[in-house]
PDB file of N, CA and C in Angstrom:
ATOM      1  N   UNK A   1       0.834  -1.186   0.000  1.00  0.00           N
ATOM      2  CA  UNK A   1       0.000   0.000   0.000  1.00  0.00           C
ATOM      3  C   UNK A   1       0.873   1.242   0.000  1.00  0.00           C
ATOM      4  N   UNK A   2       0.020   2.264  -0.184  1.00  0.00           N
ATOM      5  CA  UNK A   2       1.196   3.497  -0.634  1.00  0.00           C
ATOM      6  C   UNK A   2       0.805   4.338   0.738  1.00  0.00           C
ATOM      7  N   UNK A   3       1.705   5.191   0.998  1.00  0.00           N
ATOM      8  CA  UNK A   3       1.893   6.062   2.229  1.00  0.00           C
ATOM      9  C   UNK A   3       0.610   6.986   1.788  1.00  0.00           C
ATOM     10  N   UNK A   4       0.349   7.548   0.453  1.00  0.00           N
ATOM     11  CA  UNK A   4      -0.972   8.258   0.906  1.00  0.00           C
ATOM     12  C   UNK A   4      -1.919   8.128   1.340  1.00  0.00           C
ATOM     13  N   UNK A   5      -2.805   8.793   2.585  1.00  0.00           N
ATOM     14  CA  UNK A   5      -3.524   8.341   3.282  1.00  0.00           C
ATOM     15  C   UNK A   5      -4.841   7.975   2.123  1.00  0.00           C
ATOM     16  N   UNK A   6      -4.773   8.500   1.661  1.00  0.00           N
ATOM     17  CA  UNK A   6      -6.432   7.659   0.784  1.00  0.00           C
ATOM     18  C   UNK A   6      -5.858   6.795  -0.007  1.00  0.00           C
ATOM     19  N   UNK A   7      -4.994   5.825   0.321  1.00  0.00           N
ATOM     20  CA  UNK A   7      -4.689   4.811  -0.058  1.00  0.00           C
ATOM     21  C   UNK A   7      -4.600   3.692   1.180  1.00  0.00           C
ATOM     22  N   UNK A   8      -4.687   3.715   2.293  1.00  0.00           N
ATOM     23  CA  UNK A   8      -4.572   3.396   3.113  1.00  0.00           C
ATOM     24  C   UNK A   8      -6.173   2.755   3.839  1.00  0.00           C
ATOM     25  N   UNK A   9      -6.362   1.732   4.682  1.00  0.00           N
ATOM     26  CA  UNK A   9      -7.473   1.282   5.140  1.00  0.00           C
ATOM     27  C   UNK A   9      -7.626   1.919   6.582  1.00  0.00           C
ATOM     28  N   UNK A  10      -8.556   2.390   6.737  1.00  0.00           N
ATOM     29  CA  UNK A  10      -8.648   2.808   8.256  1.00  0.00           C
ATOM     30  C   UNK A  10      -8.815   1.556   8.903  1.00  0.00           C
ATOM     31  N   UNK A  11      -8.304   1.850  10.502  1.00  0.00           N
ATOM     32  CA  UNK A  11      -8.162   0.790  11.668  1.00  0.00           C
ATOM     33  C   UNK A  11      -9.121   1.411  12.239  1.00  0.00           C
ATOM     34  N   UNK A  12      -9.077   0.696  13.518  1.00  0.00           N
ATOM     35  CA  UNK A  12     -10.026   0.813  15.035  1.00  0.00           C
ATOM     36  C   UNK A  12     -10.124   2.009  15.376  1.00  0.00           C
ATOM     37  N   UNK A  13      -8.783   2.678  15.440  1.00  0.00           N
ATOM     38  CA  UNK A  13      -8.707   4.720  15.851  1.00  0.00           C
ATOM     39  C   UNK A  13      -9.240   5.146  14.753  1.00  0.00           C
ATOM     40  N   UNK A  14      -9.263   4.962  13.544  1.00  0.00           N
ATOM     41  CA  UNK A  14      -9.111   6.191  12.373  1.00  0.00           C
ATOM     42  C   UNK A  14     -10.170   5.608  11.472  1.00  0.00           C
ATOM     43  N   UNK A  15     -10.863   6.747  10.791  1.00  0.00           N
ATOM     44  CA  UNK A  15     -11.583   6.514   9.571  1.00  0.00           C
ATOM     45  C   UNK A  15     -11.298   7.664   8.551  1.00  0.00           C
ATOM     46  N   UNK A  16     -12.002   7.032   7.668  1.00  0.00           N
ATOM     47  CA  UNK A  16     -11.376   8.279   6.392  1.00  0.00           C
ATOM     48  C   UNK A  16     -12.979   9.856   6.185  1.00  0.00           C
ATOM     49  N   UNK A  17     -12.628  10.706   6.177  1.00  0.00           N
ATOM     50  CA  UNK A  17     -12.966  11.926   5.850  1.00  0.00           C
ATOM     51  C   UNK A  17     -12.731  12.941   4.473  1.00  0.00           C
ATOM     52  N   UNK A  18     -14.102  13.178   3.866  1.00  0.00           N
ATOM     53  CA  UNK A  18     -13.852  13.538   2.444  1.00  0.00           C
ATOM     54  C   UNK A  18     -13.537  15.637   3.129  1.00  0.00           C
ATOM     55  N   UNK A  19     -12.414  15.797   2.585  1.00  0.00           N
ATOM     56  CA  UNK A  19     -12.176  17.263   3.108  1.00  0.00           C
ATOM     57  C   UNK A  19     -12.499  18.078   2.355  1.00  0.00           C
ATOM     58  N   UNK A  20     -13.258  17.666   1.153  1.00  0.00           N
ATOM     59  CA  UNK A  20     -14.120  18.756   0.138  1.00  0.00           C
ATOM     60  C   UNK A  20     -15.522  18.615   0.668  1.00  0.00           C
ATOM     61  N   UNK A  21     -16.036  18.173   0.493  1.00  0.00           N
ATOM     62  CA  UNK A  21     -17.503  17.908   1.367  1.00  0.00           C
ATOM     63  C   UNK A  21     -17.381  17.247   2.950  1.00  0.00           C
ATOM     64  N   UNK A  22     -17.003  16.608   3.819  1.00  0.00           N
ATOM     65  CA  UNK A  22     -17.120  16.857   5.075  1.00  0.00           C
ATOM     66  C   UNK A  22     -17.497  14.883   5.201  1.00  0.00           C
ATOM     67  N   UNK A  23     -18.064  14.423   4.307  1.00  0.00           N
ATOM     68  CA  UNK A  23     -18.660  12.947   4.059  1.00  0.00           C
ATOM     69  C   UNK A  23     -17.646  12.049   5.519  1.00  0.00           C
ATOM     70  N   UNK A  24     -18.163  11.792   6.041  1.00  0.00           N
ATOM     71  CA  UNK A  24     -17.686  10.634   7.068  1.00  0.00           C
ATOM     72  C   UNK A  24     -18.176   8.891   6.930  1.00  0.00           C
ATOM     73  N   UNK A  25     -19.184   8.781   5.500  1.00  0.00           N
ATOM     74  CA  UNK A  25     -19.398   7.732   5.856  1.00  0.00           C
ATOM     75  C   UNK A  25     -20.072   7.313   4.390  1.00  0.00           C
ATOM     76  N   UNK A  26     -19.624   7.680   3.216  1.00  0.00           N
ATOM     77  CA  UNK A  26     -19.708   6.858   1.926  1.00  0.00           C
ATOM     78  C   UNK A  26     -18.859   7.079   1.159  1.00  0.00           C
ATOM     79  N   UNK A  27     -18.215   5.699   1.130  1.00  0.00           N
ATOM     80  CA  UNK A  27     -16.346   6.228  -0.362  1.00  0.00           C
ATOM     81  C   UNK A  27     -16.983   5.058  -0.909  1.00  0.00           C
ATOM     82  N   UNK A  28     -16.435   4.761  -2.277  1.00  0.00           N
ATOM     83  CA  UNK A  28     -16.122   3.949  -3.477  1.00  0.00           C
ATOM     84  C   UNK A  28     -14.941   3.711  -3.192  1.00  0.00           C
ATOM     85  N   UNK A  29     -14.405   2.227  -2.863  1.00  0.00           N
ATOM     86  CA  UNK A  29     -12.983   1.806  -2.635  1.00  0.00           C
ATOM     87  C   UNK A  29     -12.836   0.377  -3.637  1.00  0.00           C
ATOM     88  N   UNK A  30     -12.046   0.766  -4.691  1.00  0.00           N
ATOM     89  CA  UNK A  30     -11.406  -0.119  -5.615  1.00  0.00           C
ATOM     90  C   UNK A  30     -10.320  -0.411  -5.030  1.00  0.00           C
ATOM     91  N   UNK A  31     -10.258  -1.952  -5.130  1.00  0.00           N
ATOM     92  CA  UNK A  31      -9.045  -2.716  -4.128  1.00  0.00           C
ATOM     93  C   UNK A  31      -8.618  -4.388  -5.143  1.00  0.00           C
ATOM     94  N   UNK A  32      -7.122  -4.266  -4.832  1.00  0.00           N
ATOM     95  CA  UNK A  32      -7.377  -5.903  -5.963  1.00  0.00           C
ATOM     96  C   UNK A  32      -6.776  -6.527  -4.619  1.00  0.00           C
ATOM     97  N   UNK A  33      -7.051  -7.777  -4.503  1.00  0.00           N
ATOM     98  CA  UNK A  33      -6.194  -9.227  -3.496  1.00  0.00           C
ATOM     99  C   UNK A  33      -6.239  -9.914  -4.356  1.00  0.00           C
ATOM    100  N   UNK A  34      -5.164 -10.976  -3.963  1.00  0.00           N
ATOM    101  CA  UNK A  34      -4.991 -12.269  -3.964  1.00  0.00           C
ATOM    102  C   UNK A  34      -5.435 -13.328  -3.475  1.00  0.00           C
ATOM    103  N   UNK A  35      -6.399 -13.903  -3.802  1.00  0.00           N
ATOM    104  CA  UNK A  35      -7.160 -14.576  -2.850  1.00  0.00           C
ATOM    105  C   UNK A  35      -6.468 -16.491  -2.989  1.00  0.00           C
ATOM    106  N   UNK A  36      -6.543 -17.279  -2.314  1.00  0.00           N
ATOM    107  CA  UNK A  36      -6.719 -18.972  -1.985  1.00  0.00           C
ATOM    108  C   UNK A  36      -7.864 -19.046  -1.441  1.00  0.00           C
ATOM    109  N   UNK A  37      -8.295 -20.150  -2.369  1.00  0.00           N
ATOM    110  CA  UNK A  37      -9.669 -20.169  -1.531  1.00  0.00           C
ATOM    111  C   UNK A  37     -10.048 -22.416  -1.681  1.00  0.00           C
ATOM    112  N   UNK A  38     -10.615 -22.941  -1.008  1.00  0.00           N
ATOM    113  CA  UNK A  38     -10.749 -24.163  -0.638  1.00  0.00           C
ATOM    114  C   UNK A  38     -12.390 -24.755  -1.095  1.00  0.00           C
ATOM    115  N   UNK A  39     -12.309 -25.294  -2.786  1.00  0.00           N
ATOM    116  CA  UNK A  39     -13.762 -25.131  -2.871  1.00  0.00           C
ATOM    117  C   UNK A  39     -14.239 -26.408  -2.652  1.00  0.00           C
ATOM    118  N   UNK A  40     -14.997 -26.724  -2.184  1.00  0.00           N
ATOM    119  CA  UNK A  40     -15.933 -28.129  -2.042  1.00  0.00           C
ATOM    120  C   UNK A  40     -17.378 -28.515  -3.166  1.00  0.00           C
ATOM    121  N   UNK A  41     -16.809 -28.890  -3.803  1.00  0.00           N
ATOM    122  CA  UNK A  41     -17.960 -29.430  -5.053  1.00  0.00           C
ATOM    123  C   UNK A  41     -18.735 -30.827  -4.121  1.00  0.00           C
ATOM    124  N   UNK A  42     -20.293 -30.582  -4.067  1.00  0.00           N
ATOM    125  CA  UNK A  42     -20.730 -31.770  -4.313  1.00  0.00           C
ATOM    126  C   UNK A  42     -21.087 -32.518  -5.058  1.00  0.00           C
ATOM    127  N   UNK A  43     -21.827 -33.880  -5.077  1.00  0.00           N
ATOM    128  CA  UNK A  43     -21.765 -34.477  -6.187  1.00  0.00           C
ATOM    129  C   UNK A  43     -22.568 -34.549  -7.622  1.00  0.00           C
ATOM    130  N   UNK A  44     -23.599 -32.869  -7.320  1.00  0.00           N
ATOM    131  CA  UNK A  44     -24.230 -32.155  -8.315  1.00  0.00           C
ATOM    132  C   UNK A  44     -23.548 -31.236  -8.835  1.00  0.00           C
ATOM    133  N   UNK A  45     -22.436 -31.102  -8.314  1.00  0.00           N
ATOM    134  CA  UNK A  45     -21.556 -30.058  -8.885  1.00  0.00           C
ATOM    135  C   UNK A  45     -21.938 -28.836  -8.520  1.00  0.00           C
ATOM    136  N   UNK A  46     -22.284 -28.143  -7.371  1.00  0.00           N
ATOM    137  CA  UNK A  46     -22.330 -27.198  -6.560  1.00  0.00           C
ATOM    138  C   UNK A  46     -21.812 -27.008  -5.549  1.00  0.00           C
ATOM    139  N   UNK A  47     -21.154 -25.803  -5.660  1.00  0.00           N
ATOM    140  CA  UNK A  47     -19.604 -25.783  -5.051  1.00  0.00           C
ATOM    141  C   UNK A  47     -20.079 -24.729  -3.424  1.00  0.00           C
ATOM    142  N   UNK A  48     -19.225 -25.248  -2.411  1.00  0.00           N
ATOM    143  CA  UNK A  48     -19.331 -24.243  -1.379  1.00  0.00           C
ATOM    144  C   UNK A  48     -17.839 -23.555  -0.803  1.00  0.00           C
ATOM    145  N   UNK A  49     -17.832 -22.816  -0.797  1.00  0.00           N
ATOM    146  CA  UNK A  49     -16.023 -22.332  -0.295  1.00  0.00           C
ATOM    147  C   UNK A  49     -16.434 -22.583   0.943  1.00  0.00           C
ATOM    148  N   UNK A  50     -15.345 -23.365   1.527  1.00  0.00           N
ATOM    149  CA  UNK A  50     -15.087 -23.648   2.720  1.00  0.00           C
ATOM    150  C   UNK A  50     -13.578 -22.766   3.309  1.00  0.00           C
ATOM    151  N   UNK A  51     -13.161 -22.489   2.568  1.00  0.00           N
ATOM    152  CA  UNK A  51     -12.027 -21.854   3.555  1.00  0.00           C
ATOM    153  C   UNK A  51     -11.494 -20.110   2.170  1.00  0.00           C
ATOM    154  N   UNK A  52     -11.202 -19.508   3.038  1.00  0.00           N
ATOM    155  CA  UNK A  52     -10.977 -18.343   1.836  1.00  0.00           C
ATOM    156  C   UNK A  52      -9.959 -17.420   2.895  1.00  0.00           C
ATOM    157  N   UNK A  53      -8.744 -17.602   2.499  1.00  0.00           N
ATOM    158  CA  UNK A  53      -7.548 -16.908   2.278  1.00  0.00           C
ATOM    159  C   UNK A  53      -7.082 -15.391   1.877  1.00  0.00           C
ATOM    160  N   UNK A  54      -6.463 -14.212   2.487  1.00  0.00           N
ATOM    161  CA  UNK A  54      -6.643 -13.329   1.306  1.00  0.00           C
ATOM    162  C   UNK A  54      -5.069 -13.829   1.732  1.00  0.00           C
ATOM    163  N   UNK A  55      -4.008 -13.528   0.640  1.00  0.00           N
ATOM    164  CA  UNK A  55      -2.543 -13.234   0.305  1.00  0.00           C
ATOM    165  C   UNK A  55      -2.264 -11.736   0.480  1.00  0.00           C
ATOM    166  N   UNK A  56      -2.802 -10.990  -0.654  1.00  0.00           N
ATOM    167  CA  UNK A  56      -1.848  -9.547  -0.791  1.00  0.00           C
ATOM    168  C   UNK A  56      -3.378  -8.851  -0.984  1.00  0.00           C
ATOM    169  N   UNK A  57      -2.974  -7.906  -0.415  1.00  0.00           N
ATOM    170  CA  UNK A  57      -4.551  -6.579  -0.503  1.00  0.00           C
ATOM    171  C   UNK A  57      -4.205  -5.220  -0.739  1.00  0.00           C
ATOM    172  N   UNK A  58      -4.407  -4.427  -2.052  1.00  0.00           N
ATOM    173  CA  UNK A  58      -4.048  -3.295  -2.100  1.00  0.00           C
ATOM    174  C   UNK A  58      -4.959  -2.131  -2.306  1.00  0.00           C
ATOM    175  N   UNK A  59      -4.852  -1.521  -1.858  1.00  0.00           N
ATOM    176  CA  UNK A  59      -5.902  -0.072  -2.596  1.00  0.00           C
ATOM    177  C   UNK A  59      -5.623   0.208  -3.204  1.00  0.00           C
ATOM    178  N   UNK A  60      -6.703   0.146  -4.431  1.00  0.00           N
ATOM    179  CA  UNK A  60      -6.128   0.873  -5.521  1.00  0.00           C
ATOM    180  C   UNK A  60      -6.752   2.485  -5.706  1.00  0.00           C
ATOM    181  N   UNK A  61      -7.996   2.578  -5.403  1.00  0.00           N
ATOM    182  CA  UNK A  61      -8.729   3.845  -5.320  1.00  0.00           C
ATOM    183  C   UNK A  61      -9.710   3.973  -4.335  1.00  0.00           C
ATOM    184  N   UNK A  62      -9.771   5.336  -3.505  1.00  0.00           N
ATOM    185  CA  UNK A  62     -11.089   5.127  -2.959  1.00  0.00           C
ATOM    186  C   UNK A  62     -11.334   7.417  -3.190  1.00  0.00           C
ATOM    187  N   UNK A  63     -12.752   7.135  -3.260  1.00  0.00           N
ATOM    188  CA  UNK A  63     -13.578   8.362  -3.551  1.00  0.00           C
ATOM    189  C   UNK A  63     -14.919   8.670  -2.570  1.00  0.00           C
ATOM    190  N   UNK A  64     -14.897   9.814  -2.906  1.00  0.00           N
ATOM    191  CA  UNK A  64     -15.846  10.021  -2.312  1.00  0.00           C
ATOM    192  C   UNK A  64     -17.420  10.080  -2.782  1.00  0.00           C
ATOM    193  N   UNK A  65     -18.576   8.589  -2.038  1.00  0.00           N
ATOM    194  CA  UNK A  65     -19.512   8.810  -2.720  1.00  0.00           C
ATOM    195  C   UNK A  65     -20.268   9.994  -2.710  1.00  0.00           C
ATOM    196  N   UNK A  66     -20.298  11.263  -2.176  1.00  0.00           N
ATOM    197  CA  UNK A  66     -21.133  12.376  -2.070  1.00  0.00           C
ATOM    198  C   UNK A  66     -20.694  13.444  -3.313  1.00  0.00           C
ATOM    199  N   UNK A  67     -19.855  13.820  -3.228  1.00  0.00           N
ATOM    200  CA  UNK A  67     -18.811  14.971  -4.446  1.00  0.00           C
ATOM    201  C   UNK A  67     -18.011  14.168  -5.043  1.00  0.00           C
ATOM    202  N   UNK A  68     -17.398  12.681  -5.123  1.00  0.00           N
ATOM    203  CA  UNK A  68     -16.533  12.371  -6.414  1.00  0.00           C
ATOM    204  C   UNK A  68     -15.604  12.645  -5.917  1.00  0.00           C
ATOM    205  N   UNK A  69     -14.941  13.571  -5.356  1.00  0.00           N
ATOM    206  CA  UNK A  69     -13.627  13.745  -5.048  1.00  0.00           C
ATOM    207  C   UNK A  69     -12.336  12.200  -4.649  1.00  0.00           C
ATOM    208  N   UNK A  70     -11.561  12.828  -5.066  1.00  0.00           N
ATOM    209  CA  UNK A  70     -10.501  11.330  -5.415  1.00  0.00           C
ATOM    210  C   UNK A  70      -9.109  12.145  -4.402  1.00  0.00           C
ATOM    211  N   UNK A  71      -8.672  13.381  -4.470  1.00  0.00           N
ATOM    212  CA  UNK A  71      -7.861  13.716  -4.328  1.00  0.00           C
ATOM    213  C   UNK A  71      -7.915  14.767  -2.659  1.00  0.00           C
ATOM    214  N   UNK A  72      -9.019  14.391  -1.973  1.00  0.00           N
ATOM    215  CA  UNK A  72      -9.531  15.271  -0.751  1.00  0.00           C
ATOM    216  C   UNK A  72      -9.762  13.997   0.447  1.00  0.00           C
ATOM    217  N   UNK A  73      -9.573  13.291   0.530  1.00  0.00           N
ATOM    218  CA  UNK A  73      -9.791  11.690   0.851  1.00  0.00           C
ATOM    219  C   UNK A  73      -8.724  11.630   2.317  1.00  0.00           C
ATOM    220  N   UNK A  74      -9.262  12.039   3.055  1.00  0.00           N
ATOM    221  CA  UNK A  74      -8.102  12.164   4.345  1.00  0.00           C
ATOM    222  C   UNK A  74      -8.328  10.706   5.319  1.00  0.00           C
ATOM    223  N   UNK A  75      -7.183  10.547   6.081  1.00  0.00           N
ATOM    224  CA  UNK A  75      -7.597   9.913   7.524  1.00  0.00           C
ATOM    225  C   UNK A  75      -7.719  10.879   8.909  1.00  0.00           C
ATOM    226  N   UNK A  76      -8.821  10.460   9.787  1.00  0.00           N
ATOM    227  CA  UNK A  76      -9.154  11.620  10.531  1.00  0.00           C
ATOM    228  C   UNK A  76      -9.433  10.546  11.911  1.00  0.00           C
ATOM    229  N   UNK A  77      -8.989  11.047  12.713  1.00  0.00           N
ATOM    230  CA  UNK A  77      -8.925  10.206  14.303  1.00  0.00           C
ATOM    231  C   UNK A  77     -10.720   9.884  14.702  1.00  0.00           C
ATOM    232  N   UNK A  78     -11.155   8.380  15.291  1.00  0.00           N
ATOM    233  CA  UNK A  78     -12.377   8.635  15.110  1.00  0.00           C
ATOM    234  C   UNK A  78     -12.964   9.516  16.320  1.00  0.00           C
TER     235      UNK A  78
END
């Protein structure tokens, strides 16, 4: 993940804050992982994941759903 904070996932202290509009609580967050995952086919051939893995998790974008803004996207103590 990259050091800019709107690239970053908020934890337990922190959530993210749109600083053009004020939004505390709707972003659009585009993210790719790597997932393993453990599928169980039965014998109709309908599958259930039983176990699911992530590997690597990155942000790739997150916005703000109220104004769009991409580049105002802060972390703010909750």
């Amino acid at each position: 993940m990259s050091n800019d904070p709107k690239m970053v996932l908020p934890d337990e202290k922190s959530r993210w804050r749109c600083a053009h509009c004020g939004n505390l609580t709707r972003f659009d967050v585009t993210r790719a992982s790597t997932v393993t995952e453990f599928w169980h086919a039965d014998l109709a051939g309908f599958v259930t994941v039983e176990e699911r893995n992530v590997g690597a998790e990155e942000v790739l974008a997150v916005s703000c759903r109220w104004c769009r803004a991409v580049d105002r996207i802060e972390i703010v103590p909750r």
